[in-house]
PDB file of N, CA and C in Angstrom:
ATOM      1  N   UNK A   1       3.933 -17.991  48.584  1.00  0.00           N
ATOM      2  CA  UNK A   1       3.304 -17.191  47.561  1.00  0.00           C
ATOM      3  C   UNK A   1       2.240 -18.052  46.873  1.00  0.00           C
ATOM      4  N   UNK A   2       0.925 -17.458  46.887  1.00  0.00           N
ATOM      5  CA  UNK A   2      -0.517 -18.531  46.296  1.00  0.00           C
ATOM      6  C   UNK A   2       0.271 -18.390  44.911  1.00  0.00           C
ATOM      7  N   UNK A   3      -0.973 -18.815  44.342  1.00  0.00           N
ATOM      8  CA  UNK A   3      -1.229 -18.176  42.791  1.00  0.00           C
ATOM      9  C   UNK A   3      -1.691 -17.254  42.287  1.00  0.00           C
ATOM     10  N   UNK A   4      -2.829 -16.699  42.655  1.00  0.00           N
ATOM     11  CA  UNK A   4      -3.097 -15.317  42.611  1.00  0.00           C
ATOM     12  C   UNK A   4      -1.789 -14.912  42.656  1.00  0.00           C
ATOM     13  N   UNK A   5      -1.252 -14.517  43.653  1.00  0.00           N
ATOM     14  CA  UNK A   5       0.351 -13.501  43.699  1.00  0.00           C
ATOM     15  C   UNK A   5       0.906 -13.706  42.737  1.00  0.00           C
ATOM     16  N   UNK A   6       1.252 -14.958  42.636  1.00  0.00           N
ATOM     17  CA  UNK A   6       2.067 -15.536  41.013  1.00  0.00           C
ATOM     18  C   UNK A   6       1.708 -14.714  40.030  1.00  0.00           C
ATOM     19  N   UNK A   7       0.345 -14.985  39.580  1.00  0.00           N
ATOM     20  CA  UNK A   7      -0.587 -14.302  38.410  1.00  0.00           C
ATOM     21  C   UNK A   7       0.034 -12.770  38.680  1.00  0.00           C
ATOM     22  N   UNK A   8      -0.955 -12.384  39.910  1.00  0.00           N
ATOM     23  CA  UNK A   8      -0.705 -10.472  39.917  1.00  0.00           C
ATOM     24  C   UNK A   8       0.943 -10.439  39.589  1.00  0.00           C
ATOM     25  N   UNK A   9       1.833 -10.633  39.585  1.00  0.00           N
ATOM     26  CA  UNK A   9       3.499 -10.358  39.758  1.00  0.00           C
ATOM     27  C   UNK A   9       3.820 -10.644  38.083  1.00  0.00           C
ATOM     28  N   UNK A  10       3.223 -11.809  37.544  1.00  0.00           N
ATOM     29  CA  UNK A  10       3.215 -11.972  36.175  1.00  0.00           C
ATOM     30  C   UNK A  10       2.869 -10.492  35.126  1.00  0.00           C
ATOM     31  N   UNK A  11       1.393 -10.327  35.631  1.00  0.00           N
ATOM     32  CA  UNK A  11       0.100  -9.819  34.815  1.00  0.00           C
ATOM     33  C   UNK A  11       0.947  -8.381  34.567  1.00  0.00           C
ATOM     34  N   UNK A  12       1.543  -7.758  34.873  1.00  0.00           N
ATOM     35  CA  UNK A  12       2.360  -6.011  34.388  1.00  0.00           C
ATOM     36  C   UNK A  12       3.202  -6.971  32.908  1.00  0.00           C
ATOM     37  N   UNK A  13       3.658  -7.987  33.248  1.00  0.00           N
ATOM     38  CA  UNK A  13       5.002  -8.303  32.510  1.00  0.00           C
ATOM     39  C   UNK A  13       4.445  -8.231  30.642  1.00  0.00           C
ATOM     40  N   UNK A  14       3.229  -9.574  31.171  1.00  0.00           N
ATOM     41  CA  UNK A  14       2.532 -10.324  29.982  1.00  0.00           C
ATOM     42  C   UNK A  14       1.560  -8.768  29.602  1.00  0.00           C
ATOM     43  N   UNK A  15       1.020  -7.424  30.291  1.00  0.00           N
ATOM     44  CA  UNK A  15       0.548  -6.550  29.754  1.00  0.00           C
ATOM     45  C   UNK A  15       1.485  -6.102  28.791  1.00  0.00           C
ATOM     46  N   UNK A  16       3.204  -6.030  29.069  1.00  0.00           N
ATOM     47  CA  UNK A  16       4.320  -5.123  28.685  1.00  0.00           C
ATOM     48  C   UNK A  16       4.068  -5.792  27.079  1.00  0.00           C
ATOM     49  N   UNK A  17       4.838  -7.303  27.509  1.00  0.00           N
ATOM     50  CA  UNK A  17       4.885  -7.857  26.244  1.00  0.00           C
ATOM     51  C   UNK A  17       4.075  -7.596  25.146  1.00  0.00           C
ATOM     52  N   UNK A  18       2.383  -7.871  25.475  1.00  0.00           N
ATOM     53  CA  UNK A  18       1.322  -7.432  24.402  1.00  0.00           C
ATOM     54  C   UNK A  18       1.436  -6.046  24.147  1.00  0.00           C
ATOM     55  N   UNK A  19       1.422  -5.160  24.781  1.00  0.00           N
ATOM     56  CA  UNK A  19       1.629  -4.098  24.217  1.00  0.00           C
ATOM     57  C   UNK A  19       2.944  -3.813  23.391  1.00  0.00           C
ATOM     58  N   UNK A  20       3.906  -4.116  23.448  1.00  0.00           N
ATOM     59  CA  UNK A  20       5.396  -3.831  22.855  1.00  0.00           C
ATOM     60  C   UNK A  20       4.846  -4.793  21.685  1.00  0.00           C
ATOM     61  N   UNK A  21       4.116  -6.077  21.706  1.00  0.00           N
ATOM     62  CA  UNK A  21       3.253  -6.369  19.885  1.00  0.00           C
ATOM     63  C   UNK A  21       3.158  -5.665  19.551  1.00  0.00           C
ATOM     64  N   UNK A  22       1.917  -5.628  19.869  1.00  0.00           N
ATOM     65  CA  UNK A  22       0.590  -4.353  19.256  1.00  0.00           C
ATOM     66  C   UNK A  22       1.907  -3.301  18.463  1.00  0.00           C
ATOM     67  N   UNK A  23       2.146  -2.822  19.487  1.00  0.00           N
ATOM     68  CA  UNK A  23       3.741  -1.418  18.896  1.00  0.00           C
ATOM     69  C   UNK A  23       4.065  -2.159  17.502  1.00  0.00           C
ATOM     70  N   UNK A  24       4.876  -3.234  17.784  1.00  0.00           N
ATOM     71  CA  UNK A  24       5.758  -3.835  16.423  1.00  0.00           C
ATOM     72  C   UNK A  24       4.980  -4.063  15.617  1.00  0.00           C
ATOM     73  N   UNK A  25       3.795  -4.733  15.391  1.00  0.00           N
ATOM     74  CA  UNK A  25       2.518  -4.613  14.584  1.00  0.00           C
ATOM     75  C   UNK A  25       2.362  -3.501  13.648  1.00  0.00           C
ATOM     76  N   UNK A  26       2.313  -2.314  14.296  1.00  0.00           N
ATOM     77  CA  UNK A  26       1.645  -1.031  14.145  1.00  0.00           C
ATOM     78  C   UNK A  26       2.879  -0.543  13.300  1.00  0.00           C
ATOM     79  N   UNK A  27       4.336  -0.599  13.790  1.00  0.00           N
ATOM     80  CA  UNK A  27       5.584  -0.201  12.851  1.00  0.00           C
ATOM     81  C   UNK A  27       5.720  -0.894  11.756  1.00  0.00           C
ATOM     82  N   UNK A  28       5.581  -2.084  11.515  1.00  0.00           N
ATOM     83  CA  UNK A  28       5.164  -2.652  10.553  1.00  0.00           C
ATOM     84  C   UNK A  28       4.036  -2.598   9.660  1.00  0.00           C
ATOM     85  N   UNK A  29       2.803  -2.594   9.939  1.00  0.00           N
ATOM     86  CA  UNK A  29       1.779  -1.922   9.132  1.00  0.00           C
ATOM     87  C   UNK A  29       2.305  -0.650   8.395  1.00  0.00           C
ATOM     88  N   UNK A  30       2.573   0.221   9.490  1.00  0.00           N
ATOM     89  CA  UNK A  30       2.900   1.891   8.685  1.00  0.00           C
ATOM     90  C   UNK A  30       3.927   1.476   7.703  1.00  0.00           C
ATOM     91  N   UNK A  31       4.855   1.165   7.885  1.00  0.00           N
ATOM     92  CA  UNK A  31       5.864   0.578   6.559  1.00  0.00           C
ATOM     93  C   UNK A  31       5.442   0.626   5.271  1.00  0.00           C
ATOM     94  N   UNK A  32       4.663  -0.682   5.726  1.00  0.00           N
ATOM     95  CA  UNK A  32       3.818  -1.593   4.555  1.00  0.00           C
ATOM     96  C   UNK A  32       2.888  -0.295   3.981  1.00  0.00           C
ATOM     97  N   UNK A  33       1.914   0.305   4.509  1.00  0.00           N
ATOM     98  CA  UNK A  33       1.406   1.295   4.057  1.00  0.00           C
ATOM     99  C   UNK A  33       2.029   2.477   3.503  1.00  0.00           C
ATOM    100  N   UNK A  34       3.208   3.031   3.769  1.00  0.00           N
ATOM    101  CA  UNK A  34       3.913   3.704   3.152  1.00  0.00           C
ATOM    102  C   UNK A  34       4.721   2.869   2.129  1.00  0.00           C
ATOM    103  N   UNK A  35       4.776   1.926   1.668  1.00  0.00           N
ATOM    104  CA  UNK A  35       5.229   1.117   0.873  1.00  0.00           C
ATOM    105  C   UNK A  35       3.640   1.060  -0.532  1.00  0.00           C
ATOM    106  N   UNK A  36       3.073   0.525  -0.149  1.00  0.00           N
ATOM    107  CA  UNK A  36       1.915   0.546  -1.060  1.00  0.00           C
ATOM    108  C   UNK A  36       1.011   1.799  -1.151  1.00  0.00           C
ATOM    109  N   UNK A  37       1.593   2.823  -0.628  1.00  0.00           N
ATOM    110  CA  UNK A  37       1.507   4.602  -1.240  1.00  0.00           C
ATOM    111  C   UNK A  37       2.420   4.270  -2.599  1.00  0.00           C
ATOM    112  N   UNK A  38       3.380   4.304  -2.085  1.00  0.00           N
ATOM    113  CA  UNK A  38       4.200   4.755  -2.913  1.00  0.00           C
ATOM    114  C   UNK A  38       4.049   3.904  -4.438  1.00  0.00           C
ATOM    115  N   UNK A  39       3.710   2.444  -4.172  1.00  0.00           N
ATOM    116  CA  UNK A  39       3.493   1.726  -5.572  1.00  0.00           C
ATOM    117  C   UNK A  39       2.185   2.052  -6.163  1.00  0.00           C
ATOM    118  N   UNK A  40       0.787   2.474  -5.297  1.00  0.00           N
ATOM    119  CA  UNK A  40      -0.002   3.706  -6.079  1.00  0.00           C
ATOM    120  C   UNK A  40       0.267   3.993  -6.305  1.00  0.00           C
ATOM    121  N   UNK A  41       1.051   5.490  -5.962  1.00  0.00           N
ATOM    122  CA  UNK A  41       1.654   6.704  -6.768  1.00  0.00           C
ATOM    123  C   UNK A  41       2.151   6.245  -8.213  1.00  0.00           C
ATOM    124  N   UNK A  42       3.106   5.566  -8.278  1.00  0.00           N
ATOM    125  CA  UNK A  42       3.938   4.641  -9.246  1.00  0.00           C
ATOM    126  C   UNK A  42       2.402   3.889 -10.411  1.00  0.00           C
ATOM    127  N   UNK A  43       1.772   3.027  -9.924  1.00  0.00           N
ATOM    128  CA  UNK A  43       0.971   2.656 -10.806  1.00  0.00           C
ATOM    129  C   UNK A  43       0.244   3.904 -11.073  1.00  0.00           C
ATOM    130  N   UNK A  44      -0.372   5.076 -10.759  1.00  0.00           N
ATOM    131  CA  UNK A  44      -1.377   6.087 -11.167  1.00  0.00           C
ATOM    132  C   UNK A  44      -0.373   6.703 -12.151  1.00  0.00           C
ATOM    133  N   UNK A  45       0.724   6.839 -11.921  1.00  0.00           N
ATOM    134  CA  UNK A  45       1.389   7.597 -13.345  1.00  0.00           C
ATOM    135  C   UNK A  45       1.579   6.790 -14.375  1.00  0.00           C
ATOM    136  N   UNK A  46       1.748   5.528 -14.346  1.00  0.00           N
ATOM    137  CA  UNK A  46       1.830   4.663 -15.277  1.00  0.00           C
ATOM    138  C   UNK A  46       0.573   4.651 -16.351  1.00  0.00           C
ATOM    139  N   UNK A  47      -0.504   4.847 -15.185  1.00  0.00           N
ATOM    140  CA  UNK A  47      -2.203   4.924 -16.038  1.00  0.00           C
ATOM    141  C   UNK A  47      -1.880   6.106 -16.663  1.00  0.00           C
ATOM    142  N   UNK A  48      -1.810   7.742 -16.315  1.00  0.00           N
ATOM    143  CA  UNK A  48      -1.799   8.205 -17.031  1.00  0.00           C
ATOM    144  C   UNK A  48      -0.775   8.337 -18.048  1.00  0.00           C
ATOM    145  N   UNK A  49       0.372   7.680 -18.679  1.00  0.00           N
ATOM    146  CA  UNK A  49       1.048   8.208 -19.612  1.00  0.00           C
ATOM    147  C   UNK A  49       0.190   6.921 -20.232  1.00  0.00           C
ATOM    148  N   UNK A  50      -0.283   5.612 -20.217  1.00  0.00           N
ATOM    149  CA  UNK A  50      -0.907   4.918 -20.566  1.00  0.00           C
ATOM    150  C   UNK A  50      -2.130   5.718 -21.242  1.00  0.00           C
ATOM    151  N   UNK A  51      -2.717   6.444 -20.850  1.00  0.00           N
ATOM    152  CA  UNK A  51      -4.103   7.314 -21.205  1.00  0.00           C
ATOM    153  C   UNK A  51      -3.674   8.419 -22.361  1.00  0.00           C
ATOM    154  N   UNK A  52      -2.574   8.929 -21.827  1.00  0.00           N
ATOM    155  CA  UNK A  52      -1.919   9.711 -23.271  1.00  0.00           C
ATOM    156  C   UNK A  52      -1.742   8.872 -24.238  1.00  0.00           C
ATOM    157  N   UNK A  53      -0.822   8.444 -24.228  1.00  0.00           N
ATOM    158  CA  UNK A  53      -0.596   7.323 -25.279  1.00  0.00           C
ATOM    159  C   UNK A  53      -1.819   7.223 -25.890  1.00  0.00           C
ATOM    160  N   UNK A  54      -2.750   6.098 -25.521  1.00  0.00           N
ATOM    161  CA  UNK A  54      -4.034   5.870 -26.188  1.00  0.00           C
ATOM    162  C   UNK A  54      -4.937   7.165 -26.697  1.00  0.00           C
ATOM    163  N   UNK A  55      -4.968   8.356 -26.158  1.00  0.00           N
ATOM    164  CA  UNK A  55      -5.466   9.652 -26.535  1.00  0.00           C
ATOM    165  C   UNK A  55      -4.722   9.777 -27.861  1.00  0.00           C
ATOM    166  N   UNK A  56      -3.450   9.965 -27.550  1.00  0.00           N
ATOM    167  CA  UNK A  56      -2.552  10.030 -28.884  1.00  0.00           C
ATOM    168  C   UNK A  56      -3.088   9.469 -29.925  1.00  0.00           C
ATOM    169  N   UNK A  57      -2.830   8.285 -29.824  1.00  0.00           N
ATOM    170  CA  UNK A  57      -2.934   6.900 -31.201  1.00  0.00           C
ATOM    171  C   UNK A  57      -4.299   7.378 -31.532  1.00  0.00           C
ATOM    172  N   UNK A  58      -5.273   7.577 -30.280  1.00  0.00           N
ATOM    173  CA  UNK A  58      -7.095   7.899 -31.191  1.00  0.00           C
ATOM    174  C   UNK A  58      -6.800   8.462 -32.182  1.00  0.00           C
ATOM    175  N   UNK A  59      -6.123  10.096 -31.940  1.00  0.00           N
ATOM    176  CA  UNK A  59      -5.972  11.593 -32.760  1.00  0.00           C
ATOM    177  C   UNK A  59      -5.369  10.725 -34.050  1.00  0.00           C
ATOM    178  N   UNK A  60      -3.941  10.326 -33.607  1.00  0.00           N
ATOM    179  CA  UNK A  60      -3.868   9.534 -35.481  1.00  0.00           C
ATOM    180  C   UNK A  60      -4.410   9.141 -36.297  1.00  0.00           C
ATOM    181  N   UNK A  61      -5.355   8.010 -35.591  1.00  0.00           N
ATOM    182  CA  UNK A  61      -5.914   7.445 -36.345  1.00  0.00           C
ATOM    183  C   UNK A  61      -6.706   7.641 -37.086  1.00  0.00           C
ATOM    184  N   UNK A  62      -7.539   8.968 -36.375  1.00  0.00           N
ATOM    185  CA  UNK A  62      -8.709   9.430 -36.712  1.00  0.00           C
ATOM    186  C   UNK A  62      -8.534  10.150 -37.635  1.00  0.00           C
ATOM    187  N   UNK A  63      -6.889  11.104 -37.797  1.00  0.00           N
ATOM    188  CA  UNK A  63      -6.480  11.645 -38.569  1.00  0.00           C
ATOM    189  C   UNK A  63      -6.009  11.121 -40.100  1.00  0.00           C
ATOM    190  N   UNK A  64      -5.982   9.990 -39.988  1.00  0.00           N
ATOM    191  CA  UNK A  64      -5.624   9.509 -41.303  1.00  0.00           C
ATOM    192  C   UNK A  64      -6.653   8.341 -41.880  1.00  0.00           C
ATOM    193  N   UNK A  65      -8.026   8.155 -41.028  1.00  0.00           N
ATOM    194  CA  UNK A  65      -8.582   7.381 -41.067  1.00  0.00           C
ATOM    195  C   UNK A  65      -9.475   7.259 -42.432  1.00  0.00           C
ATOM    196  N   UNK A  66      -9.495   8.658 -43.242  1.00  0.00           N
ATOM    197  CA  UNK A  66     -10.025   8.753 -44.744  1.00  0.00           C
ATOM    198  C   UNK A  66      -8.714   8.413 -46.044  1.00  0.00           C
ATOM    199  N   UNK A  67      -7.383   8.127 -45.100  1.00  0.00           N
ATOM    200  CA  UNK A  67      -5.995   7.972 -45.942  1.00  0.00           C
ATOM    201  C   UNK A  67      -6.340   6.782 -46.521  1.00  0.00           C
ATOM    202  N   UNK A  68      -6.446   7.005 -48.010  1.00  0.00           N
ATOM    203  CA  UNK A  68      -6.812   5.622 -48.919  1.00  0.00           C
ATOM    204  C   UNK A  68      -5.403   5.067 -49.583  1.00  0.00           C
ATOM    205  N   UNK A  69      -3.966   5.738 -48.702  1.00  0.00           N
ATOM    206  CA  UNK A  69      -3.399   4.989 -50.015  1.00  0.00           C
ATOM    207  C   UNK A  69      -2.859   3.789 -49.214  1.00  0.00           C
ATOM    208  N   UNK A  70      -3.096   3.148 -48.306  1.00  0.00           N
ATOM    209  CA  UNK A  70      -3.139   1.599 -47.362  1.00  0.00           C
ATOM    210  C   UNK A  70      -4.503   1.384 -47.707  1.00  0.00           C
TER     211      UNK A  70
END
């Protein structure tokens, strides 16, 4: 058996392997990406009750902002 043969008899195996990466790669990415959805989601609600809040406190302030007895 040359080398060439060697190689060709190899070359399906070492295709399998890289591809079955690439795969585990790709299951892993999606994870991770469905993982950092979800902590968006999580930080964007945080902004908005953050944005209420501060909306809120404006309206007070503004509301008592002629209050002379402080």
């Amino acid at each position: 058996m040359g080398n060439t043969e060697k190689l060709c008899s190899i070359l399906p195996l070492i295709a399998l392997c890289a591809f079955m990466a690439c795969m585990a790669v790709m299951v892993v990415n999606l994870a991770y990406m469905s993982k950092l959805d979800n902590t968006i989601d999580t930080m964007w609600h945080e902004i908005e009750q953050v944005k209420e809040t501060n909306l809120q406190l404006y309206q007070f302030i503004e509301g008592y902002k002629n209050d002379n007895r402080y």
